[in-house]
C-alpha atoms as a PDB file:
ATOM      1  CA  UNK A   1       0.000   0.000   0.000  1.00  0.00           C
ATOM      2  CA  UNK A   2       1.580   3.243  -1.203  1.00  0.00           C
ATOM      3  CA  UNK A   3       1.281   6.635   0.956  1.00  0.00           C
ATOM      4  CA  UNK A   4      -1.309   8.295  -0.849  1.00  0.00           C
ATOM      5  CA  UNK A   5      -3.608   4.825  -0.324  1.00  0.00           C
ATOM      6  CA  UNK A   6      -2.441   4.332   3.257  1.00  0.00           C
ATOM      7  CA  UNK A   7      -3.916   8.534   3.664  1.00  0.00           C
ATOM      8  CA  UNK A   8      -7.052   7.483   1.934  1.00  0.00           C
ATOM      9  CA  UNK A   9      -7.345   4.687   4.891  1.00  0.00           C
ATOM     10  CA  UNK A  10      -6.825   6.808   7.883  1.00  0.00           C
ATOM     11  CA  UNK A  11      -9.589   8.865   6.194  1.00  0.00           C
ATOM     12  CA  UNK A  12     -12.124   5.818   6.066  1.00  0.00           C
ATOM     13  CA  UNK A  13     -11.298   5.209   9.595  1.00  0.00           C
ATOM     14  CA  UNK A  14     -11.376   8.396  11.206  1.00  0.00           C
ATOM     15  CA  UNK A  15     -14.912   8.953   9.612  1.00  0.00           C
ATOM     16  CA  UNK A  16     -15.604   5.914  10.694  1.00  0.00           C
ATOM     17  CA  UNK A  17     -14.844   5.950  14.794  1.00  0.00           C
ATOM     18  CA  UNK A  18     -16.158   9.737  14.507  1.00  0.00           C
ATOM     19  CA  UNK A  19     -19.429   8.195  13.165  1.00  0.00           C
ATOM     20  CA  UNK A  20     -19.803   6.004  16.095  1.00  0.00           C
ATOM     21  CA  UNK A  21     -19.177   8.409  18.475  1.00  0.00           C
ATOM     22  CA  UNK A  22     -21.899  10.988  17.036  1.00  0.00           C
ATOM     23  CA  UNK A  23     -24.549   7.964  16.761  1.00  0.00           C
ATOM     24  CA  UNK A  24     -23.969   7.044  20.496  1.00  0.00           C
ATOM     25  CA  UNK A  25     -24.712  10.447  21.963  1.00  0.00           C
ATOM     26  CA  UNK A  26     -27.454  11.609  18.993  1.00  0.00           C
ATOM     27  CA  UNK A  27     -29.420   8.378  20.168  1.00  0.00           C
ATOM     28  CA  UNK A  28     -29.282   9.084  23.480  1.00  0.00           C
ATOM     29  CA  UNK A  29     -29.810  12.684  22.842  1.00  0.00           C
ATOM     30  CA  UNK A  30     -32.961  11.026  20.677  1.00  0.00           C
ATOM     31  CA  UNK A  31     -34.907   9.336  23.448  1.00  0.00           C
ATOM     32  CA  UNK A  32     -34.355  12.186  25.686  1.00  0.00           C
ATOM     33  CA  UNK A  33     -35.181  15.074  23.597  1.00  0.00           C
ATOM     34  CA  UNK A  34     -38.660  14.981  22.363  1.00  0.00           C
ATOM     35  CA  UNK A  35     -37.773  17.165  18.867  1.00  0.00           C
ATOM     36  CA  UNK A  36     -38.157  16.523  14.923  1.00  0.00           C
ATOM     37  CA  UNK A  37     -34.507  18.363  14.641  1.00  0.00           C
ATOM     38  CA  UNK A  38     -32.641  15.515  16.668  1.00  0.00           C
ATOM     39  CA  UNK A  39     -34.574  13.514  14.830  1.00  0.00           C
ATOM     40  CA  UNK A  40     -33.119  14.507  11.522  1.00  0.00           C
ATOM     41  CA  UNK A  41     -29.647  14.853  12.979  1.00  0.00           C
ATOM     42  CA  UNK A  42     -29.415  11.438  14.229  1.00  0.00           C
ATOM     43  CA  UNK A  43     -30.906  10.049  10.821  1.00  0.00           C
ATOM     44  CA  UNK A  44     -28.285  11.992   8.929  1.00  0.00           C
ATOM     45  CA  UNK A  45     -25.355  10.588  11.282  1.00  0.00           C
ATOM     46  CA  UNK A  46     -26.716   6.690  11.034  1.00  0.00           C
ATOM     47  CA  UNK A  47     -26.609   6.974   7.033  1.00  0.00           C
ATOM     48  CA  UNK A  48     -23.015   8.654   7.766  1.00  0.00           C
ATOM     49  CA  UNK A  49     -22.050   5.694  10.046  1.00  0.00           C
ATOM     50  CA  UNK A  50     -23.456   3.355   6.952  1.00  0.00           C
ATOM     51  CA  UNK A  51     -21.746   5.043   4.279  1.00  0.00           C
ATOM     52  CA  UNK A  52     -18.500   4.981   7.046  1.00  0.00           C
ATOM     53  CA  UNK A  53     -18.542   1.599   6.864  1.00  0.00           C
ATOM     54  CA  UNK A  54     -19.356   1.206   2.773  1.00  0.00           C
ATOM     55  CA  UNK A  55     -16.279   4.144   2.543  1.00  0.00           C
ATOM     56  CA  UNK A  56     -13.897   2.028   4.449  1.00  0.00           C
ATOM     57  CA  UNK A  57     -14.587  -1.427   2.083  1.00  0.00           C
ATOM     58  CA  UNK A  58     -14.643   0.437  -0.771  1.00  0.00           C
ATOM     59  CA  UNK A  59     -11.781   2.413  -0.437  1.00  0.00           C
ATOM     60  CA  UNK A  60      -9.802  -1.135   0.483  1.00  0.00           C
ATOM     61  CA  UNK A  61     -11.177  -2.324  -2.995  1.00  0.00           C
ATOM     62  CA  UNK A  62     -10.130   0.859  -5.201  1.00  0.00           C
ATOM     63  CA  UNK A  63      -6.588  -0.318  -3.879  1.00  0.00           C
ATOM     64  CA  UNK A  64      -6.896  -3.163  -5.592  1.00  0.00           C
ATOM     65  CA  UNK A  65      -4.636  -3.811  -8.735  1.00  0.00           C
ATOM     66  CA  UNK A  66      -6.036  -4.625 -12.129  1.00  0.00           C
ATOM     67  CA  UNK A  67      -7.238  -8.018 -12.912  1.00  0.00           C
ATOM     68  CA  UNK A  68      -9.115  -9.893 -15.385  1.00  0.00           C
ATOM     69  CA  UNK A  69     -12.375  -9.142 -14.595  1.00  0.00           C
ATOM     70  CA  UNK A  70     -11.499  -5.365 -14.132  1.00  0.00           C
ATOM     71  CA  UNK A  71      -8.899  -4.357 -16.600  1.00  0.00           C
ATOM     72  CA  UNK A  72      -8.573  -0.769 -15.479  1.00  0.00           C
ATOM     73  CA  UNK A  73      -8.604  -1.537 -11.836  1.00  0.00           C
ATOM     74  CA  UNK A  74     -11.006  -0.822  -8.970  1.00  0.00           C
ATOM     75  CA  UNK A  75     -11.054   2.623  -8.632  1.00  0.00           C
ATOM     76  CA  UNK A  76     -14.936   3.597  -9.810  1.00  0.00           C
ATOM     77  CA  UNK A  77     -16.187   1.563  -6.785  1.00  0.00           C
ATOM     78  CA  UNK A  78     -15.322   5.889  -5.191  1.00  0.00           C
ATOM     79  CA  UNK A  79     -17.922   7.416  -7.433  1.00  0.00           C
ATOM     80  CA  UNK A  80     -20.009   4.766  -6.766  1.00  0.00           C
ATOM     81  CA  UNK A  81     -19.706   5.674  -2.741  1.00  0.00           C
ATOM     82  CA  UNK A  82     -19.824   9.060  -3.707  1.00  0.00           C
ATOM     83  CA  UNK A  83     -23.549   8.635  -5.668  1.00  0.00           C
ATOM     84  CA  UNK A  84     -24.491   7.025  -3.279  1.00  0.00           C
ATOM     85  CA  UNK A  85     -24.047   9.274  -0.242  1.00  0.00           C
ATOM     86  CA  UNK A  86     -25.668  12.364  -2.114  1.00  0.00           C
ATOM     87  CA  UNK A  87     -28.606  10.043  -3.190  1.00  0.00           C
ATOM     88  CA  UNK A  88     -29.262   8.715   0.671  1.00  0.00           C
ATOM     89  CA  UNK A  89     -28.782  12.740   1.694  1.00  0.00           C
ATOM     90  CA  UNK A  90     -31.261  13.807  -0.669  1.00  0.00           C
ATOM     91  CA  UNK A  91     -33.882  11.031   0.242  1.00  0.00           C
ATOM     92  CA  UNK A  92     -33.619  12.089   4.096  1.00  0.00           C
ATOM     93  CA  UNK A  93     -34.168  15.667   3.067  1.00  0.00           C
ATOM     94  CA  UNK A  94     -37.010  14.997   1.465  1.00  0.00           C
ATOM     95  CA  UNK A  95     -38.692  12.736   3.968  1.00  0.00           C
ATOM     96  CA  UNK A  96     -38.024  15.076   7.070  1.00  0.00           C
ATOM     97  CA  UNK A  97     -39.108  18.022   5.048  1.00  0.00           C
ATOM     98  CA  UNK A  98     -42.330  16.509   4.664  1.00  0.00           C
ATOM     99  CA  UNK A  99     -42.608  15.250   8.360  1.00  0.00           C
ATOM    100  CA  UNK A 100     -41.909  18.896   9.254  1.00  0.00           C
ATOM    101  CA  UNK A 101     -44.686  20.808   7.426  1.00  0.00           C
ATOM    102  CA  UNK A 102     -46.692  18.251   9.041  1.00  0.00           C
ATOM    103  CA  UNK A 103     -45.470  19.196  12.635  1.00  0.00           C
ATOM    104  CA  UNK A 104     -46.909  22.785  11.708  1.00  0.00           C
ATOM    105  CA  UNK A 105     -50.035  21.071  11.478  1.00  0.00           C
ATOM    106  CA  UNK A 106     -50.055  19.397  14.627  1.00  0.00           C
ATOM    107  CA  UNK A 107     -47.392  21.616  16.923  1.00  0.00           C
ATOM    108  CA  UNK A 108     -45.602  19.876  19.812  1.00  0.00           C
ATOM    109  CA  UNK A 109     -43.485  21.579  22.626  1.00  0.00           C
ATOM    110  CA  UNK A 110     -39.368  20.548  22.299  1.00  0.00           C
ATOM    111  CA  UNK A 111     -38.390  18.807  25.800  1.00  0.00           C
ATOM    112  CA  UNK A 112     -35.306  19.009  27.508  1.00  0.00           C
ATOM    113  CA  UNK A 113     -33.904  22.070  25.123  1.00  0.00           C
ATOM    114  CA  UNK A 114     -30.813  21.604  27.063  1.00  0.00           C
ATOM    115  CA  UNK A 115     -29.862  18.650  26.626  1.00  0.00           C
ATOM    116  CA  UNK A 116     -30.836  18.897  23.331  1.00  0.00           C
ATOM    117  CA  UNK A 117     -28.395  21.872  23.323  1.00  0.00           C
ATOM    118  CA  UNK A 118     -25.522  20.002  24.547  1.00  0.00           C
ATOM    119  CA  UNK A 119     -25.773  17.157  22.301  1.00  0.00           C
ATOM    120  CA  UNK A 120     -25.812  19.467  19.245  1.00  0.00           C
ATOM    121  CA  UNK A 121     -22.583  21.740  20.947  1.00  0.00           C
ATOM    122  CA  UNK A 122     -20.566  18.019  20.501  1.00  0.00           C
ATOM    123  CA  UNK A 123     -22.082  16.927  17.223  1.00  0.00           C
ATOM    124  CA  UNK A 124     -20.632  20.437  15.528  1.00  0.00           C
ATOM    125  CA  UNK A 125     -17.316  20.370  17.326  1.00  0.00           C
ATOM    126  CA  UNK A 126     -16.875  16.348  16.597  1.00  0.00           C
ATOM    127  CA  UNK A 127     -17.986  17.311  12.660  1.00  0.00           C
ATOM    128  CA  UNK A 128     -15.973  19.961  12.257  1.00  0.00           C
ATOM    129  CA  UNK A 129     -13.184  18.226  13.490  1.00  0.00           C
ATOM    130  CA  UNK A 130     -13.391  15.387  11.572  1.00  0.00           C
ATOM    131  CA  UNK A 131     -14.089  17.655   8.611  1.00  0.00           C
ATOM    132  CA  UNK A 132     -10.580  19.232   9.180  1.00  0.00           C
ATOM    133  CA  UNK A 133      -8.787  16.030   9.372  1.00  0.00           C
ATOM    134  CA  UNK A 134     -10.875  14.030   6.223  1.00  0.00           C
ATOM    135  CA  UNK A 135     -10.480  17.537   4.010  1.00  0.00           C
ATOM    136  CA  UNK A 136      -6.378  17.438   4.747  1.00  0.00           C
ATOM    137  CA  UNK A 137      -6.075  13.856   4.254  1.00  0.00           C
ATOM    138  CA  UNK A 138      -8.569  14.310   1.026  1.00  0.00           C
ATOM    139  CA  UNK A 139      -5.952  16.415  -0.454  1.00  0.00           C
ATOM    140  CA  UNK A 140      -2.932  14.287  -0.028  1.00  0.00           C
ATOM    141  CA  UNK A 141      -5.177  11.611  -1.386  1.00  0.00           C
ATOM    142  CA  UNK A 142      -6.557  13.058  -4.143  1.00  0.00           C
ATOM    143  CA  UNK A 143      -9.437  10.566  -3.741  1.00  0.00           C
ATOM    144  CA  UNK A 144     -13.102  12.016  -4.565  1.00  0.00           C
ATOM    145  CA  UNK A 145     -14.630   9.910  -2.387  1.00  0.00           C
ATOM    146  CA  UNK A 146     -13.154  11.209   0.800  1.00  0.00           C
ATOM    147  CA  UNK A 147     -13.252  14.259  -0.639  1.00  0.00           C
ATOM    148  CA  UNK A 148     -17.505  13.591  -0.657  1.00  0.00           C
ATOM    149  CA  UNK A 149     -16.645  12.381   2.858  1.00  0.00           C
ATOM    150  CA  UNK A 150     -15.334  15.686   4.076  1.00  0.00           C
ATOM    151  CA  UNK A 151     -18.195  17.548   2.505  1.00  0.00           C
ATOM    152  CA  UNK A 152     -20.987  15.245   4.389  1.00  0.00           C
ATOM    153  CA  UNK A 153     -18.789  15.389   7.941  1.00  0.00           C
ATOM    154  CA  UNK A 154     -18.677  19.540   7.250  1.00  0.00           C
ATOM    155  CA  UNK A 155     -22.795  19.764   6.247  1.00  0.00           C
ATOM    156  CA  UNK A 156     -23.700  18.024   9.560  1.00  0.00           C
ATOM    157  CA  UNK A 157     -21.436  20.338  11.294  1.00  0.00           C
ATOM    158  CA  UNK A 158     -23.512  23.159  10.099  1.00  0.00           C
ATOM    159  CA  UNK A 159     -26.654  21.683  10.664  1.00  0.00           C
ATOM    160  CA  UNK A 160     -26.104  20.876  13.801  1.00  0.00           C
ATOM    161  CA  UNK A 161     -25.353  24.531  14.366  1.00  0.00           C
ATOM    162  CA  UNK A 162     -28.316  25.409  13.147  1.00  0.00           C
ATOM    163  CA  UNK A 163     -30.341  22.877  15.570  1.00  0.00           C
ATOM    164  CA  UNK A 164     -27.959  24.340  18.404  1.00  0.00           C
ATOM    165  CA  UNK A 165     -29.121  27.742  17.504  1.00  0.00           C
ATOM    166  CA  UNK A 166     -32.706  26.298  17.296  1.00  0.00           C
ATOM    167  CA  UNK A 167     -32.397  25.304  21.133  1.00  0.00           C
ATOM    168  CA  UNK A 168     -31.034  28.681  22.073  1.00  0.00           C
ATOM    169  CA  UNK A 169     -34.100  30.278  20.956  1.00  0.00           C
ATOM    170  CA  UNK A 170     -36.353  27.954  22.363  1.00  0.00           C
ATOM    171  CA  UNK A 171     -34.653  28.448  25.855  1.00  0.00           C
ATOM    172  CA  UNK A 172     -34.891  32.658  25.317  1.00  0.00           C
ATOM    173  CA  UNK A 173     -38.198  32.412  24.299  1.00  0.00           C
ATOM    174  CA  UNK A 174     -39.370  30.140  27.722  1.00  0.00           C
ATOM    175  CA  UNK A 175     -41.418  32.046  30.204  1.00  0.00           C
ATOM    176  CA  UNK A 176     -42.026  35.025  28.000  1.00  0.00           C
ATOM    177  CA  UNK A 177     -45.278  36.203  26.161  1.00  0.00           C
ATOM    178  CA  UNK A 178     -43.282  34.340  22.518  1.00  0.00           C
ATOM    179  CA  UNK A 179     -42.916  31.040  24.074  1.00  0.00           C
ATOM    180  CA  UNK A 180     -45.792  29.674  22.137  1.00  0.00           C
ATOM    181  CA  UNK A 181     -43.727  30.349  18.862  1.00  0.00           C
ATOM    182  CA  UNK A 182     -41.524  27.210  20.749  1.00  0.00           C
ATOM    183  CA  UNK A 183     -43.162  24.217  18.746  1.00  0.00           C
ATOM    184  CA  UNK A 184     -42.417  26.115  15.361  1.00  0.00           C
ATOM    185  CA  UNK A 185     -38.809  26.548  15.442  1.00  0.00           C
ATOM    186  CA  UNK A 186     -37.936  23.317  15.792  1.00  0.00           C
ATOM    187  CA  UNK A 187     -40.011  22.348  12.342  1.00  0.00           C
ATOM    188  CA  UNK A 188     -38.896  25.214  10.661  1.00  0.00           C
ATOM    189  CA  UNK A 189     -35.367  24.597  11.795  1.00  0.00           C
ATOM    190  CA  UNK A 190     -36.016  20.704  10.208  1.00  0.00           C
ATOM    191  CA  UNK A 191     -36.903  22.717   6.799  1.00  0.00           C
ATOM    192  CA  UNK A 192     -34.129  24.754   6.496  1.00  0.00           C
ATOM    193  CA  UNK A 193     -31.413  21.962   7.169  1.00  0.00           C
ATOM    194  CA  UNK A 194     -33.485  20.016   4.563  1.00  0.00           C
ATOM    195  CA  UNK A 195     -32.927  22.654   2.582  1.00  0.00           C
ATOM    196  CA  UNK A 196     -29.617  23.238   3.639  1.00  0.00           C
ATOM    197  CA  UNK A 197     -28.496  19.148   3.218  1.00  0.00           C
ATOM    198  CA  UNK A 198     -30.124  19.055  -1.068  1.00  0.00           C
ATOM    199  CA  UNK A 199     -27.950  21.405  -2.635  1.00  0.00           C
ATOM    200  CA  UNK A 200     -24.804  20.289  -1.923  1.00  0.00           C
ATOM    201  CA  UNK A 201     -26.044  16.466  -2.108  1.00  0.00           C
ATOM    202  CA  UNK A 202     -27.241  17.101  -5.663  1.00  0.00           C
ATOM    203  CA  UNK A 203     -23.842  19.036  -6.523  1.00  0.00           C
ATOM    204  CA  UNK A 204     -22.207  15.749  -5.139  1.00  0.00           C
ATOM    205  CA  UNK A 205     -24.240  13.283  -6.862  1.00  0.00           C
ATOM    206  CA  UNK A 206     -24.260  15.000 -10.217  1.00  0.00           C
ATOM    207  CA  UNK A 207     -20.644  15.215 -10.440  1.00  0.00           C
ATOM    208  CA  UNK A 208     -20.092  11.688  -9.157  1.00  0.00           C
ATOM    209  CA  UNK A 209     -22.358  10.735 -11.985  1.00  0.00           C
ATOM    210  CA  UNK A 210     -20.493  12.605 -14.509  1.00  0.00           C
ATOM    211  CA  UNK A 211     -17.609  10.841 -13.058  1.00  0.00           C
ATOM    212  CA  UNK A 212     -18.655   7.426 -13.844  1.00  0.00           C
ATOM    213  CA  UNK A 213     -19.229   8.227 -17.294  1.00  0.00           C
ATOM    214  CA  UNK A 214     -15.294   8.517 -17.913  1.00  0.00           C
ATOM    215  CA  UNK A 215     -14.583  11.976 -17.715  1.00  0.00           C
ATOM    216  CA  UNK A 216     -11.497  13.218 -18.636  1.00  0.00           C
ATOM    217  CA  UNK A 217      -8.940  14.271 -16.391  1.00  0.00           C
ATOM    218  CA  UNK A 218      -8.404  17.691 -15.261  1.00  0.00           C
ATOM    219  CA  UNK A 219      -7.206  20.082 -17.477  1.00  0.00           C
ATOM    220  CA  UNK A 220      -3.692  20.671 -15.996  1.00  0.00           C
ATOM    221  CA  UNK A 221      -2.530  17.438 -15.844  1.00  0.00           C
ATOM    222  CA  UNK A 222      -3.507  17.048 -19.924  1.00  0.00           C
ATOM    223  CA  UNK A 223      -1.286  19.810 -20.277  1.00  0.00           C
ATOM    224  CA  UNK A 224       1.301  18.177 -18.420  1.00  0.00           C
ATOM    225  CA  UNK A 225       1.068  15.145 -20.591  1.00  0.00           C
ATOM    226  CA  UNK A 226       1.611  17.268 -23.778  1.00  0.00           C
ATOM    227  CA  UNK A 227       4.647  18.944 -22.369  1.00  0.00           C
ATOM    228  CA  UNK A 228       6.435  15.683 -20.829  1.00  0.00           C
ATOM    229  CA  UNK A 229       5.428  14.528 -24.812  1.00  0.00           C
ATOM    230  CA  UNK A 230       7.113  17.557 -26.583  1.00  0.00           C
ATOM    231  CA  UNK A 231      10.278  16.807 -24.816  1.00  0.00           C
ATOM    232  CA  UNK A 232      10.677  13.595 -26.327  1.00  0.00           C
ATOM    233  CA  UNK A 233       9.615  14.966 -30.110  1.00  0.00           C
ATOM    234  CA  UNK A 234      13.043  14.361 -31.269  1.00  0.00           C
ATOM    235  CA  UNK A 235      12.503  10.850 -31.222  1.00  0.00           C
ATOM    236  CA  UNK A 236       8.758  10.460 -33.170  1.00  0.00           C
ATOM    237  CA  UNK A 237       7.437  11.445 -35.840  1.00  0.00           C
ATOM    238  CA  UNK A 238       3.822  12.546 -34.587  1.00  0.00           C
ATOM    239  CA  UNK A 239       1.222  11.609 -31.893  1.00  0.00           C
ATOM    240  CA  UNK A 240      -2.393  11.161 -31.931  1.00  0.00           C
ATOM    241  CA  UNK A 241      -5.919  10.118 -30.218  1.00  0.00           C
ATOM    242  CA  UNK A 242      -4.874  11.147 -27.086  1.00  0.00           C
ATOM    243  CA  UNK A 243      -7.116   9.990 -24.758  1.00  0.00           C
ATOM    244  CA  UNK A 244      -7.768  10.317 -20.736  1.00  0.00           C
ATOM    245  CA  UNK A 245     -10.102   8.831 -18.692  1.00  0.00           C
ATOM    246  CA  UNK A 246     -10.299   9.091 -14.343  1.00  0.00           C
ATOM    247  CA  UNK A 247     -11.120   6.266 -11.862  1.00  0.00           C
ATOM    248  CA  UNK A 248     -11.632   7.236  -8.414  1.00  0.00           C
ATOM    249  CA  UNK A 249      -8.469   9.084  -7.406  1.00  0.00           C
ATOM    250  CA  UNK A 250      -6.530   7.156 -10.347  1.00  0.00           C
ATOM    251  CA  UNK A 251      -5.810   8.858 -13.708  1.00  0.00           C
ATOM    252  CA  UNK A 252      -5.241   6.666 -17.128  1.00  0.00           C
ATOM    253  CA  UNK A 253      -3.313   8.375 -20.102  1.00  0.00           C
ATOM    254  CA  UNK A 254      -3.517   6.684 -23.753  1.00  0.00           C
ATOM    255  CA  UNK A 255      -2.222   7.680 -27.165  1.00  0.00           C
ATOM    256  CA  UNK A 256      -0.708   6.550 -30.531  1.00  0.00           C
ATOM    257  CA  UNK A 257       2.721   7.891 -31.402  1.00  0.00           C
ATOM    258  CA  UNK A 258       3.831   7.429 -34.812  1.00  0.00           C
ATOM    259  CA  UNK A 259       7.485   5.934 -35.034  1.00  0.00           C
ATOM    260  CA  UNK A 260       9.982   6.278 -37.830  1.00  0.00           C
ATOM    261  CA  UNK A 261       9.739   3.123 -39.962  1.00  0.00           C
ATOM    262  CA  UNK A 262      13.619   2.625 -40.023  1.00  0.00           C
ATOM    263  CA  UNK A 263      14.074   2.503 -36.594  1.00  0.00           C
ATOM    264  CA  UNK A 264      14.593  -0.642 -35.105  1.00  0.00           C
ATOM    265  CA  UNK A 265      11.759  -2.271 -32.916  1.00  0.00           C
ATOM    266  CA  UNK A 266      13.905  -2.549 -29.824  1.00  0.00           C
ATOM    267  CA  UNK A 267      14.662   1.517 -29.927  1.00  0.00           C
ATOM    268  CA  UNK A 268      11.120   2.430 -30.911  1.00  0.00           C
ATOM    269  CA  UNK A 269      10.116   0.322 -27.506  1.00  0.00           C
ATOM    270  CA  UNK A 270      12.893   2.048 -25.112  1.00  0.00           C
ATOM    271  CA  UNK A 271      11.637   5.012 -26.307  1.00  0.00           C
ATOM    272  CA  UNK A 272       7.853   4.650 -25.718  1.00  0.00           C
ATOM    273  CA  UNK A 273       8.659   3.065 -21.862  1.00  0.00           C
ATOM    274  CA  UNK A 274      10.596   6.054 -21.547  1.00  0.00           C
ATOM    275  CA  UNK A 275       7.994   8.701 -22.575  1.00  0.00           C
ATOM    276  CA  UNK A 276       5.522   6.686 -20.549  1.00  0.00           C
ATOM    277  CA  UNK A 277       7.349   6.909 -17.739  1.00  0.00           C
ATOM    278  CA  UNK A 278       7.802  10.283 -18.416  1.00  0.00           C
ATOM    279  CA  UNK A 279       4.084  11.298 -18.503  1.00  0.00           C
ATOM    280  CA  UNK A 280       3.284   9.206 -15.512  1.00  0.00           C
ATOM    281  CA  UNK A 281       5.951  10.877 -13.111  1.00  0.00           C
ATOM    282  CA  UNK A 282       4.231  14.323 -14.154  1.00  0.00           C
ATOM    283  CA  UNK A 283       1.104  12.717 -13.320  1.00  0.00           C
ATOM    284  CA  UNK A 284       0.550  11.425  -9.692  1.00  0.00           C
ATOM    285  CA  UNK A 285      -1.990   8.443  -9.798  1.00  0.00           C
ATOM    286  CA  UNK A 286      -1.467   7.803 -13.105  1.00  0.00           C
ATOM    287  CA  UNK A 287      -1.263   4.814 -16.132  1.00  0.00           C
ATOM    288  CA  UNK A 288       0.321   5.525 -19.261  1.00  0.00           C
ATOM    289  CA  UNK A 289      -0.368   3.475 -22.602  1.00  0.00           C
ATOM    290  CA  UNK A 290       1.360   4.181 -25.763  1.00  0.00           C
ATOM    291  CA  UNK A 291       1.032   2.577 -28.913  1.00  0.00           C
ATOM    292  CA  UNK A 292       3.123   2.533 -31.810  1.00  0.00           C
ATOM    293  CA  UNK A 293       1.937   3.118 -35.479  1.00  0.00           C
ATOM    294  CA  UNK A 294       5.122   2.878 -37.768  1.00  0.00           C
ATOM    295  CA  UNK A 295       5.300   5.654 -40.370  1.00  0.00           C
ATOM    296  CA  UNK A 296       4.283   5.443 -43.979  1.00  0.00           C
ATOM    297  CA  UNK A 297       6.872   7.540 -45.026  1.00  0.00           C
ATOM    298  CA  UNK A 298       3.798  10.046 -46.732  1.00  0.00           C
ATOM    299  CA  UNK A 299       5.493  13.616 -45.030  1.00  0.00           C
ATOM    300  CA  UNK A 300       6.316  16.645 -46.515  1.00  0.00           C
ATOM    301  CA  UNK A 301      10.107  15.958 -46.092  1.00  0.00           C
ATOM    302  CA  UNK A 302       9.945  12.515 -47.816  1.00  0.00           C
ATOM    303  CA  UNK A 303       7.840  13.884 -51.043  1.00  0.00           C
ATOM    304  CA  UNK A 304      10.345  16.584 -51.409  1.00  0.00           C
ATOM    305  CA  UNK A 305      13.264  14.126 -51.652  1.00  0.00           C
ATOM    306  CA  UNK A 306      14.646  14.611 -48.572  1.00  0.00           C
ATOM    307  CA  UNK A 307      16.127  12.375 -45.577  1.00  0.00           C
ATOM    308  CA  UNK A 308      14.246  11.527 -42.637  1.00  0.00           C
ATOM    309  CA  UNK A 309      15.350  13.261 -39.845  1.00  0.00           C
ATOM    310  CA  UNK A 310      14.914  10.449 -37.087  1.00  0.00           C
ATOM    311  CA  UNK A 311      17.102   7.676 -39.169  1.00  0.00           C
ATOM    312  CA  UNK A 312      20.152   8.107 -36.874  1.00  0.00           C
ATOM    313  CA  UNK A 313      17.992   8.657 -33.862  1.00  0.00           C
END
């Protein structure tokens, strides 16, 4: 296991033992606290515990090398983790949105606002924590998945900010003439973390989507690629049909280079391992395949009657 997978790891793991600490207090916070925003909080932190758990296998399978069955490797199996969180994120939204217009309906008083007010103090400071760690070890990475990780463990933090806030009002407003606003903050507070929890979990499951479809790789490493090529163009005669593709936090580079037809097998090969190793060392992450198409001697120089250039190459 190289660094960057061994970073990707301590990731899954730290979400992980984070997760179970946040679902231990949030349930007991749960039976205490009579209150459709703890509710929502704790339902939010079991599918993080899940997806914890899912993160942590998967991420052990995107390590895997290439085999038969999976030619390109393992490394999709990230989107895949990544869909999925935004798609379980967007399904709680929607399902404690519509329990909360439905508390309007039938209004209930919040009990025990302060321990309800505690819980949601440690849920932020745990999140944002974790958030901190996952978004630093994301980068090192390069992985999108823990990348989607950091986003989830930094969205709770703010919604449990919000349901803080939510109990500070509700503890201003007891024993004065407003405290029968009290059972309508804690729905509205549900909405507005709904709310709050569907925008980024579309923006994460649309672009894990587009990832699965083999996008390209980002635009500076293609540029990369071209320059690592250009300092080998004394030995080619042209490239072509470059193509790039990304799998999780793994990058493949392919293209055709067009060899001079007098050069001798064995030289045309040393010099395509050494351009791919080339590209890939300017690449982090990355496989390089090059194929060789010998040239049909149809340039300019040739139809003009003059030597080829790469002969004594």
């Amino acid at each position: 296991m190289n660094l960057k997978e061994q970073y990707m790891m301590r990731a899954a793991l730290i979400s992980l033992w984070f997760n179970i600490v946040l679902f231990t207090f949030k349930f007991a916070a749960l039976i205490i606290v009579h209150s459709l925003a703890i509710a929502t909080d704790f339902a939010i932190t079991v599918v993080g515990l899940t997806v914890s758990i899912i993160l942590y296998k998967s991420l052990k399978l995107s390590n895997r090398p290439a085999d038969l069955a999976h030619n390109y490797g393992y490394g999709k199996v990230e989107h895949v983790c990544e869909a999925m969180e935004g798609i379980v994120l967007i399904g709680i939204a929607l399902i404690m949105s519509f329990q909360a217009t439905a508390t309007f309906f039938r209004p209930a008083h919040v009990t025990h606002p302060y321990v309800g007010l505690t819980s949601s103090i440690l849920s932020l400071s745990l999140n944002f924590i974790g958030a901190f760690f996952i978004f630093r070890l994301a980068e090192k990475s390069k992985s999108p998945a823990v990348k989607a990780e950091g986003v989830h463990y930094t969205l709770e933090g703010f919604i449990s900010t919000a349901i803080a806030c939510a109990f500070v009002i509700t503890i201003i407003l007891a024993g004065t003439p407003f405290a029968r606003l009290d059972p309508y903050i804690d729905p509205a507070v549900t909405i507005l973390v709904s709310i709050a929890i569907s925008i980024p979990s579309l923006k994460l499951m649309k672009q894990a989507f587009v990832n699965l479809l083999d996008v390209s790789i980002e635009e500076p490493s293609k540029m990369e690629a071209v320059v690592r090529l250009a300092q080998h163009a004394d030995y080619y005669c042209n490239f072509k049909d470059i193509k790039t593709r990304t799998a999780g936090h793994k990058k493949f580079v392919e293209m055709k280079l067009i060899m001079p037809k007098d050069m001798s097998f064995a030289k045309a090969h040393e010099v395509i391992k050494k351009i791919e190793s080339d590209i890939a060392e300017g690449i982090p992450e990355s496989e390089v395949t090059i194929s060789m198409i010998p040239c049909k001697k149809d340039c300019g120089l040739i139809e003009e009657g003059k030597p080829c250039p790469y002969i004594n190459k």
